[in-house]
Protein backbone atom coordinates (compact mmCIF):
# COMPACT_ATOMS: atom_id res chain seq x y z
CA UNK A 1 50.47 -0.66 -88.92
CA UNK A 2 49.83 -3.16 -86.38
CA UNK A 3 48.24 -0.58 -84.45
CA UNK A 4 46.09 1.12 -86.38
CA UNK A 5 44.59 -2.42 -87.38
CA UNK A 6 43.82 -3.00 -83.65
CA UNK A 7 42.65 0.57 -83.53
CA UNK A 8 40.15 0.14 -85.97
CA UNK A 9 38.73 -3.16 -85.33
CA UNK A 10 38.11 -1.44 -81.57
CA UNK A 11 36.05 0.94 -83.20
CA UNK A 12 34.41 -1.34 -85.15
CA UNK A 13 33.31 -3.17 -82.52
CA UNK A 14 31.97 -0.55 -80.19
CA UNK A 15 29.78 0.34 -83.44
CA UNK A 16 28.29 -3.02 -83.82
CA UNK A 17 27.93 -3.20 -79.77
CA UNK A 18 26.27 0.43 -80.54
CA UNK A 19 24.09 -1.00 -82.78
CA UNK A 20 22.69 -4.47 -81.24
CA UNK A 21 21.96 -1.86 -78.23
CA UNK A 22 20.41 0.97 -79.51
CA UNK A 23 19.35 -0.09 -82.99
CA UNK A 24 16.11 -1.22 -82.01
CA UNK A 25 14.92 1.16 -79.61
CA UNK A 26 15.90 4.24 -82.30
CA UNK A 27 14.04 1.87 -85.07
CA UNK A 28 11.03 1.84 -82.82
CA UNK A 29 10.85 5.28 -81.63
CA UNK A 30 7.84 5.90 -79.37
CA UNK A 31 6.35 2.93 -81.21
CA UNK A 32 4.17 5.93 -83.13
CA UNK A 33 4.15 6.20 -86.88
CA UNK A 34 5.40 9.78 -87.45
CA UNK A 35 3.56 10.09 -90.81
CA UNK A 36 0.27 8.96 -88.98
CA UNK A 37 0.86 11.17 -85.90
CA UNK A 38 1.83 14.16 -87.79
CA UNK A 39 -1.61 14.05 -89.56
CA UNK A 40 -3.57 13.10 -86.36
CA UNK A 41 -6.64 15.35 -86.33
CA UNK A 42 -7.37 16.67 -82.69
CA UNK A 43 -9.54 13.68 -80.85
CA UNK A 44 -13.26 14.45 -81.59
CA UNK A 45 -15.17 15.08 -77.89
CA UNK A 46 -17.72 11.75 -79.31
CA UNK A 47 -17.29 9.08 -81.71
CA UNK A 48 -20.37 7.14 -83.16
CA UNK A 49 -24.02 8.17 -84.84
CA UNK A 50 -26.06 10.55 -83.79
CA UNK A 51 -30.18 10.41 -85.51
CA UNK A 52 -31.81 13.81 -86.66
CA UNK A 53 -35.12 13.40 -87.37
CA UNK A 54 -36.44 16.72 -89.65
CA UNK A 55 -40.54 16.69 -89.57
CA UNK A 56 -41.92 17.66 -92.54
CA UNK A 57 -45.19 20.30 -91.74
CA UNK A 58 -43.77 23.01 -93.95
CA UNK A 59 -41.98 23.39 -97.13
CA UNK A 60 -39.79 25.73 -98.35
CA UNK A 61 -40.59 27.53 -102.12
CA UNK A 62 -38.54 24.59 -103.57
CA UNK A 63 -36.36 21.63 -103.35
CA UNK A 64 -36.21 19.62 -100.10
CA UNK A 65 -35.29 20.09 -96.59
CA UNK A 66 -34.61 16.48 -95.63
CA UNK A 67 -31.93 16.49 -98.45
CA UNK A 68 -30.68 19.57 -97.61
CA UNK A 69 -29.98 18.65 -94.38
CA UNK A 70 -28.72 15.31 -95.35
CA UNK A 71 -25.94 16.88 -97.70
CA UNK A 72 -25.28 19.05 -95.03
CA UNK A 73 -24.83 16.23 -92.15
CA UNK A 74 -22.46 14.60 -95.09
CA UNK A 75 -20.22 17.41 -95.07
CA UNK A 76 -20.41 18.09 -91.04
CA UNK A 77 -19.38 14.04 -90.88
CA UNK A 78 -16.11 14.45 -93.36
CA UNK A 79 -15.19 17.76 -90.84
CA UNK A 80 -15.27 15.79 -87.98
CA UNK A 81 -14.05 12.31 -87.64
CA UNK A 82 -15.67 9.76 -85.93
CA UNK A 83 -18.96 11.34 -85.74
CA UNK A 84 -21.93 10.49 -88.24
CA UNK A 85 -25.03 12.11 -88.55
CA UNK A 86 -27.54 10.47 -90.09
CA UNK A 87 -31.06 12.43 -91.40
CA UNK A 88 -34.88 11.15 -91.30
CA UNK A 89 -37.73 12.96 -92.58
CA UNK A 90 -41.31 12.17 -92.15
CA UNK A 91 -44.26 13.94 -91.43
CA UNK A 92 -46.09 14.76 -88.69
CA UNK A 93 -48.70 11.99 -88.08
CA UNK A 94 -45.00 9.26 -88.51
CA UNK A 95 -42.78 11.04 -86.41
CA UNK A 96 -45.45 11.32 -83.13
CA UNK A 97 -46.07 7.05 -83.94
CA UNK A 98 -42.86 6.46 -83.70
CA UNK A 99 -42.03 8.59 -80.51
CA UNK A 100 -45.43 6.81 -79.12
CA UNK A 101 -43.36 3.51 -80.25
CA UNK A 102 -40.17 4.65 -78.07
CA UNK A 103 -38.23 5.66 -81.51
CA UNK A 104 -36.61 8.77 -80.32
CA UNK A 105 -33.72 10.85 -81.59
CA UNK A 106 -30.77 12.65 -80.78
CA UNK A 107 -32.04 15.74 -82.21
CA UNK A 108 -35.07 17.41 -84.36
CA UNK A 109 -35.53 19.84 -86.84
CA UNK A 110 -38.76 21.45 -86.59
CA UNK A 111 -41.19 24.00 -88.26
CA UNK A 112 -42.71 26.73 -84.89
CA UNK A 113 -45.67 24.72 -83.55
CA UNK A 114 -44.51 21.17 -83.84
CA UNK A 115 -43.16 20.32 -80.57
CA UNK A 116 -43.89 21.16 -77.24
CA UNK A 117 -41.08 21.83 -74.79
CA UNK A 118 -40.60 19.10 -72.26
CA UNK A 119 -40.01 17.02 -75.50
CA UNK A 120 -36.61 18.67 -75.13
CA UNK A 121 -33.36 19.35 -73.23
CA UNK A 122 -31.85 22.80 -71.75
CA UNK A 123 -29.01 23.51 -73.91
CA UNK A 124 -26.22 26.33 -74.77
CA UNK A 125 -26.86 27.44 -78.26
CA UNK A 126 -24.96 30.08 -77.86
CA UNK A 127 -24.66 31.42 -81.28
CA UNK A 128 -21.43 33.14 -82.19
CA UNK A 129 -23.75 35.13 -84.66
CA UNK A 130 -26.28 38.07 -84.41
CA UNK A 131 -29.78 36.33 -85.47
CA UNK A 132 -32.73 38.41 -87.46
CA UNK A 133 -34.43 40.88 -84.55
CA UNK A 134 -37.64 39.07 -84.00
CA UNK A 135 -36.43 35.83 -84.21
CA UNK A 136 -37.12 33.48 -81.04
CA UNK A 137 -34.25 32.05 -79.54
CA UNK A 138 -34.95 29.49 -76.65
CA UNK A 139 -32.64 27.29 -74.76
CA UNK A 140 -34.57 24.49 -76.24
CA UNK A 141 -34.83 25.32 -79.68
CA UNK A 142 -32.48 27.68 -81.72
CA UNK A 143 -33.88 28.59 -85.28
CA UNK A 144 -31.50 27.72 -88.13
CA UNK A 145 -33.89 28.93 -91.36
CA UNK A 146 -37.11 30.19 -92.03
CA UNK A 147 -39.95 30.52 -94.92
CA UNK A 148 -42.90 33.34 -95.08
CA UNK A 149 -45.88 34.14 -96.99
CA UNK A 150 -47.01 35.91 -100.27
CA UNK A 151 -50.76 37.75 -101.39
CA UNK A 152 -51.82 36.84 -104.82
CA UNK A 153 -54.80 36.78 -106.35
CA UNK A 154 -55.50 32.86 -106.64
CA UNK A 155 -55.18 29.25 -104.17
CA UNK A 156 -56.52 29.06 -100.76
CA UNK A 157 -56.04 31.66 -98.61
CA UNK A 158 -53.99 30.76 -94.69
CA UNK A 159 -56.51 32.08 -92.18
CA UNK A 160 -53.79 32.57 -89.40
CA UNK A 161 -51.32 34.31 -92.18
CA UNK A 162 -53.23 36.87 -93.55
CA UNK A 163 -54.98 38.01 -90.51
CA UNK A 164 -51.35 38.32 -88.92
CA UNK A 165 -50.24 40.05 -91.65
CA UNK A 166 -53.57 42.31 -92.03
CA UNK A 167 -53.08 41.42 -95.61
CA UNK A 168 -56.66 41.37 -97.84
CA UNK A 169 -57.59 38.35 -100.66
CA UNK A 170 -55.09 35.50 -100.94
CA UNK A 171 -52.37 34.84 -98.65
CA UNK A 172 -50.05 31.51 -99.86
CA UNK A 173 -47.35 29.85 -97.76
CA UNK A 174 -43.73 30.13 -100.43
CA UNK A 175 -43.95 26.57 -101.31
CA UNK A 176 -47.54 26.79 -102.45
CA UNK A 177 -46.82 30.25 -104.56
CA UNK A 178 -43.91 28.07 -106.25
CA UNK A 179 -46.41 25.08 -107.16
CA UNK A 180 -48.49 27.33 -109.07
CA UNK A 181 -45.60 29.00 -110.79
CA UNK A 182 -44.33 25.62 -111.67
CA UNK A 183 -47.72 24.68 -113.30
CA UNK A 184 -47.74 27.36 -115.24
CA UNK A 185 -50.52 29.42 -113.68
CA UNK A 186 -50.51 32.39 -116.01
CA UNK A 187 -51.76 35.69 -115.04
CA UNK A 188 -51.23 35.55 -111.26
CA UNK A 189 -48.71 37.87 -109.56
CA UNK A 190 -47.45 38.10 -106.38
CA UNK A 191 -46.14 40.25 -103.38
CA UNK A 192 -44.73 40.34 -99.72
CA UNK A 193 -47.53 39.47 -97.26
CA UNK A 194 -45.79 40.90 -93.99
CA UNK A 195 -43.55 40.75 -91.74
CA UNK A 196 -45.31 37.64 -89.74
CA UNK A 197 -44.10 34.34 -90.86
CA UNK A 198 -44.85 30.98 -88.32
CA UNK A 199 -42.63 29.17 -91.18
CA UNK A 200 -39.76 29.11 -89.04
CA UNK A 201 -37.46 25.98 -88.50
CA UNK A 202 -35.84 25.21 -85.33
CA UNK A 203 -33.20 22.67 -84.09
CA UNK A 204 -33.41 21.25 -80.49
CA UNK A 205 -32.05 18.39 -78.44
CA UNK A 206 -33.80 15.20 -76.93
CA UNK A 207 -34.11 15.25 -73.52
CA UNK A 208 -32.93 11.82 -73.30
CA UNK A 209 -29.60 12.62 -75.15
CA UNK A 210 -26.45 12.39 -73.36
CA UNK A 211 -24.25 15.16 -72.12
CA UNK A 212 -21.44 14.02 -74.71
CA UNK A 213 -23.77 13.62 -77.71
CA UNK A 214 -25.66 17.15 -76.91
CA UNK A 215 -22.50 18.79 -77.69
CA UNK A 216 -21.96 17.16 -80.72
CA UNK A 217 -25.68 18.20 -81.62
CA UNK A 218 -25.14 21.79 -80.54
CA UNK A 219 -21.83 21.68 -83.13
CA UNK A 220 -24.24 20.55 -86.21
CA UNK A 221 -26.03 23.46 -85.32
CA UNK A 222 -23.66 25.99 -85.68
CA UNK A 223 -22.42 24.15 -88.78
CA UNK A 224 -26.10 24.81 -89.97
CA UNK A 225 -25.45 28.77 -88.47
CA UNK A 226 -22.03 29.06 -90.37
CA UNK A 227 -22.08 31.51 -92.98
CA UNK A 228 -21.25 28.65 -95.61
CA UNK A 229 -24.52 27.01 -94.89
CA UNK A 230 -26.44 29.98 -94.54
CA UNK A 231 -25.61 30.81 -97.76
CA UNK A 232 -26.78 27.97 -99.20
CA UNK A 233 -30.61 28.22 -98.16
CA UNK A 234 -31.70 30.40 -101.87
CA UNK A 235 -31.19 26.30 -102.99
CA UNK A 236 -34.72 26.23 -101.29
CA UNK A 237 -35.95 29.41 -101.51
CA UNK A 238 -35.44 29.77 -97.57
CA UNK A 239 -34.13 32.95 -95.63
CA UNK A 240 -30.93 32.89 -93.19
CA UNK A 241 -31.68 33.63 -89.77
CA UNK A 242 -28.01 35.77 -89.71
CA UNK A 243 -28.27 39.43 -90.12
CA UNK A 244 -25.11 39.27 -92.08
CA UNK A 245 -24.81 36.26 -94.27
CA UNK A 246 -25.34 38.08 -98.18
CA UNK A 247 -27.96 35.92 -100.28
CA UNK A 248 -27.55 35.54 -103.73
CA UNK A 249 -31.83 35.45 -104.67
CA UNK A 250 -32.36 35.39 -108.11
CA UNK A 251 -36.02 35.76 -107.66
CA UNK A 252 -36.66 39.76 -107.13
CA UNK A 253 -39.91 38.56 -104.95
CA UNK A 254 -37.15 36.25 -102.78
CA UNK A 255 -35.13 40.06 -102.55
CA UNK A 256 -38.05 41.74 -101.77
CA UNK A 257 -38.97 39.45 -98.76
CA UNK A 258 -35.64 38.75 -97.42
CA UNK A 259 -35.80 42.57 -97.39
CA UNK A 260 -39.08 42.58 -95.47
CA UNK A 261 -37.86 40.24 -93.20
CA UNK A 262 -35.11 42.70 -91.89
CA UNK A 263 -36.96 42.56 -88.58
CA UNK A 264 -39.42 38.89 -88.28
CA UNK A 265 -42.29 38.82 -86.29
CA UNK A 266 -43.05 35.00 -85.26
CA UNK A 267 -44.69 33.22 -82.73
CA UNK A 268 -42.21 31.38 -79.61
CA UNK A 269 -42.50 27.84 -81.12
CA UNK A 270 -43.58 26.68 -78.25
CA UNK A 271 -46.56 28.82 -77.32
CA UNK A 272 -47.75 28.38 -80.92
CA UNK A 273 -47.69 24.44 -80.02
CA UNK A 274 -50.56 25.00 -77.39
CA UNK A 275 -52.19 27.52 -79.42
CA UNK A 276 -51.63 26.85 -82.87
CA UNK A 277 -55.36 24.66 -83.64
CA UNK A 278 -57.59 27.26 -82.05
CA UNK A 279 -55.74 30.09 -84.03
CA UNK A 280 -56.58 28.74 -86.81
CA UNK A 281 -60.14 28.01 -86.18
CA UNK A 282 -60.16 31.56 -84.58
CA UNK A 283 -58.72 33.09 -88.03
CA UNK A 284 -61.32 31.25 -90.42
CA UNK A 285 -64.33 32.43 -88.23
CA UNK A 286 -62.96 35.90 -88.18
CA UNK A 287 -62.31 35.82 -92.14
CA UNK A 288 -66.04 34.54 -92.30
CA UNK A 289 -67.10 37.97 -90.68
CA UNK A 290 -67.12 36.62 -87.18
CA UNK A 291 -65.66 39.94 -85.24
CA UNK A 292 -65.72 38.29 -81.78
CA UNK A 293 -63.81 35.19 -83.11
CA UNK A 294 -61.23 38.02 -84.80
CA UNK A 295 -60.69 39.88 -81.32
CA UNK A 296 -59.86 35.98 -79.45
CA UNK A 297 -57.52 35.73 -82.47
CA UNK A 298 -55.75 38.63 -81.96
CA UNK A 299 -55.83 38.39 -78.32
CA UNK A 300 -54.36 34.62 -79.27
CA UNK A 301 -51.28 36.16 -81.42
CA UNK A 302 -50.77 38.89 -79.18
CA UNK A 303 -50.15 36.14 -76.50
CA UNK A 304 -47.89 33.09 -78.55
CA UNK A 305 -45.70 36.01 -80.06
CA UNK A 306 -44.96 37.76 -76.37
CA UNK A 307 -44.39 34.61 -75.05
């Protein structure tokens, strides 16, 4: 009996001795909290805000771009911890005062014609999708949507559009065609202008933006390329730039141009920058009956879309 008594209060106290040594370091672990690690998302490659500024010389047939974008920064900041993207729009006369002011951003969203290249960085796109043929890819800019152009029979004809087009009467840029449906115009129709659209939007980087930021710019844009998002651009009337992302137009002149628009011709966003104001003047001469004014236009086109 004796024994056993001894036996057991041995064993006792090599458990307590166990304990005041051990205890601790198993009650501590790695000094992690297993629920926290074992949701730990992988570390994001940067952590702060990044600034798009989207300028505003174009608008889609409805709704806005701005808060398109801005809904879709929202949901590209919940996928990706630690980063926030944040969305100005503005037009074109505000964003050029505030770049004159020193007010850059990380990245811009621009219509073809808006910014000229040095303005920008060399940067890997790289989509992991097939774009539209016709559509100008550029390792400064990479196009993300795009709007076109209808002929109707009333509004001010674009000088630039319906020469490009060789379309006769009125040519209207989307947005414009929706205004006057909204109003109520009555006894206007409309149709596809052409295959030539400069309504293209683009997304490129700073120059001044760092290596580490870029590629958190360069994974907004193919959050804006993902089929998802693509899929989302009927919101604003728009077109996707995939050849393969389905969208659901319930407007059978929307079908009918997204049709059209199975190959795009367009101008390199660029070229159009330097060319873009004498185009224009070179279109509304030519319109006027000016046939040496329309041969330096086409000659002009011919130029900005080989570019």
């Amino acid at each position: 009996m004796r024994k056993r008594l001894y036996f057991r209060a041995a064993a006792a106290l090599l458990i307590l001795l166990f304990l005041l040594y051990a205890g601790p370091r198993v009650g501590a672990g790695t000094g992690e909290s297993f629920y926290v690690k074992s949701r730990q998302l992988q570390p994001p490659d940067y952590v702060g805000t990044l600034t798009l500024y989207h300028i505003v010389t174009c608008k889609t047939y409805q709704g806005s771009v701005t808060a398109f974008l801005t809904e879709r920064a929202e949901a590209f900041n919940k996928r990706h911890f630690g980063v926030r993207i944040t969305v100005e729009g503005m037009g074109e006369a505000d964003f050029w005062e505030r770049m004159a002011y020193g007010r850059r951003a990380d990245m811009y969203s621009f219509f073809s014609g808006v910014l000229y290249e040095e303005l920008l960085q060399e940067v890997d796109f790289a989509p992991e999708t097939d774009l539209r043929p016709g559509l100008t890819l550029t390792p400064y800019a990479a196009p993300w949507c795009f709007s076109g152009y209808v002929k109707t029979t009333v509004g001010e004809t674009d000088p630039v559009a319906t020469l490009a087009n060789g379309a006769t009467g009125t040519v209207l840029d989307l947005r414009a065609w929706g205004d006057i449906q909204r109003e109520g115009e009555m006894g206007a129709d409309a149709a596809v202008a052409g295959a030539f659209t400069d309504q293209v939007c683009y997304l490129g980087v700073d120059r001044n933006t760092d290596e580490e930021k870029a590629r958190a710019c360069l994974a907004f844009y193919a959050f804006l390329l993902s089929e998802p998002t693509q899929r989302l651009l009927p919101s604003l009337g728009a077109f996707s730039v995939r050849t393969d992302a389905p969208c659901p137009y319930g407007n059978s002149l929307l079908l009918d141009m997204d049709r059209a628009y199975k190959k795009v011709i367009v101008p390199d966003p660029f070229a159009y920058h330097t060319h873009r104001t004498k185009l224009r003047e070179e279109a509304a001469a030519a319109l006027a009956g000016d046939e040496g004014a329309k041969n330096n236009f086409f000659q002009r086109l011919a130029i900005v879309i080989e570019s």
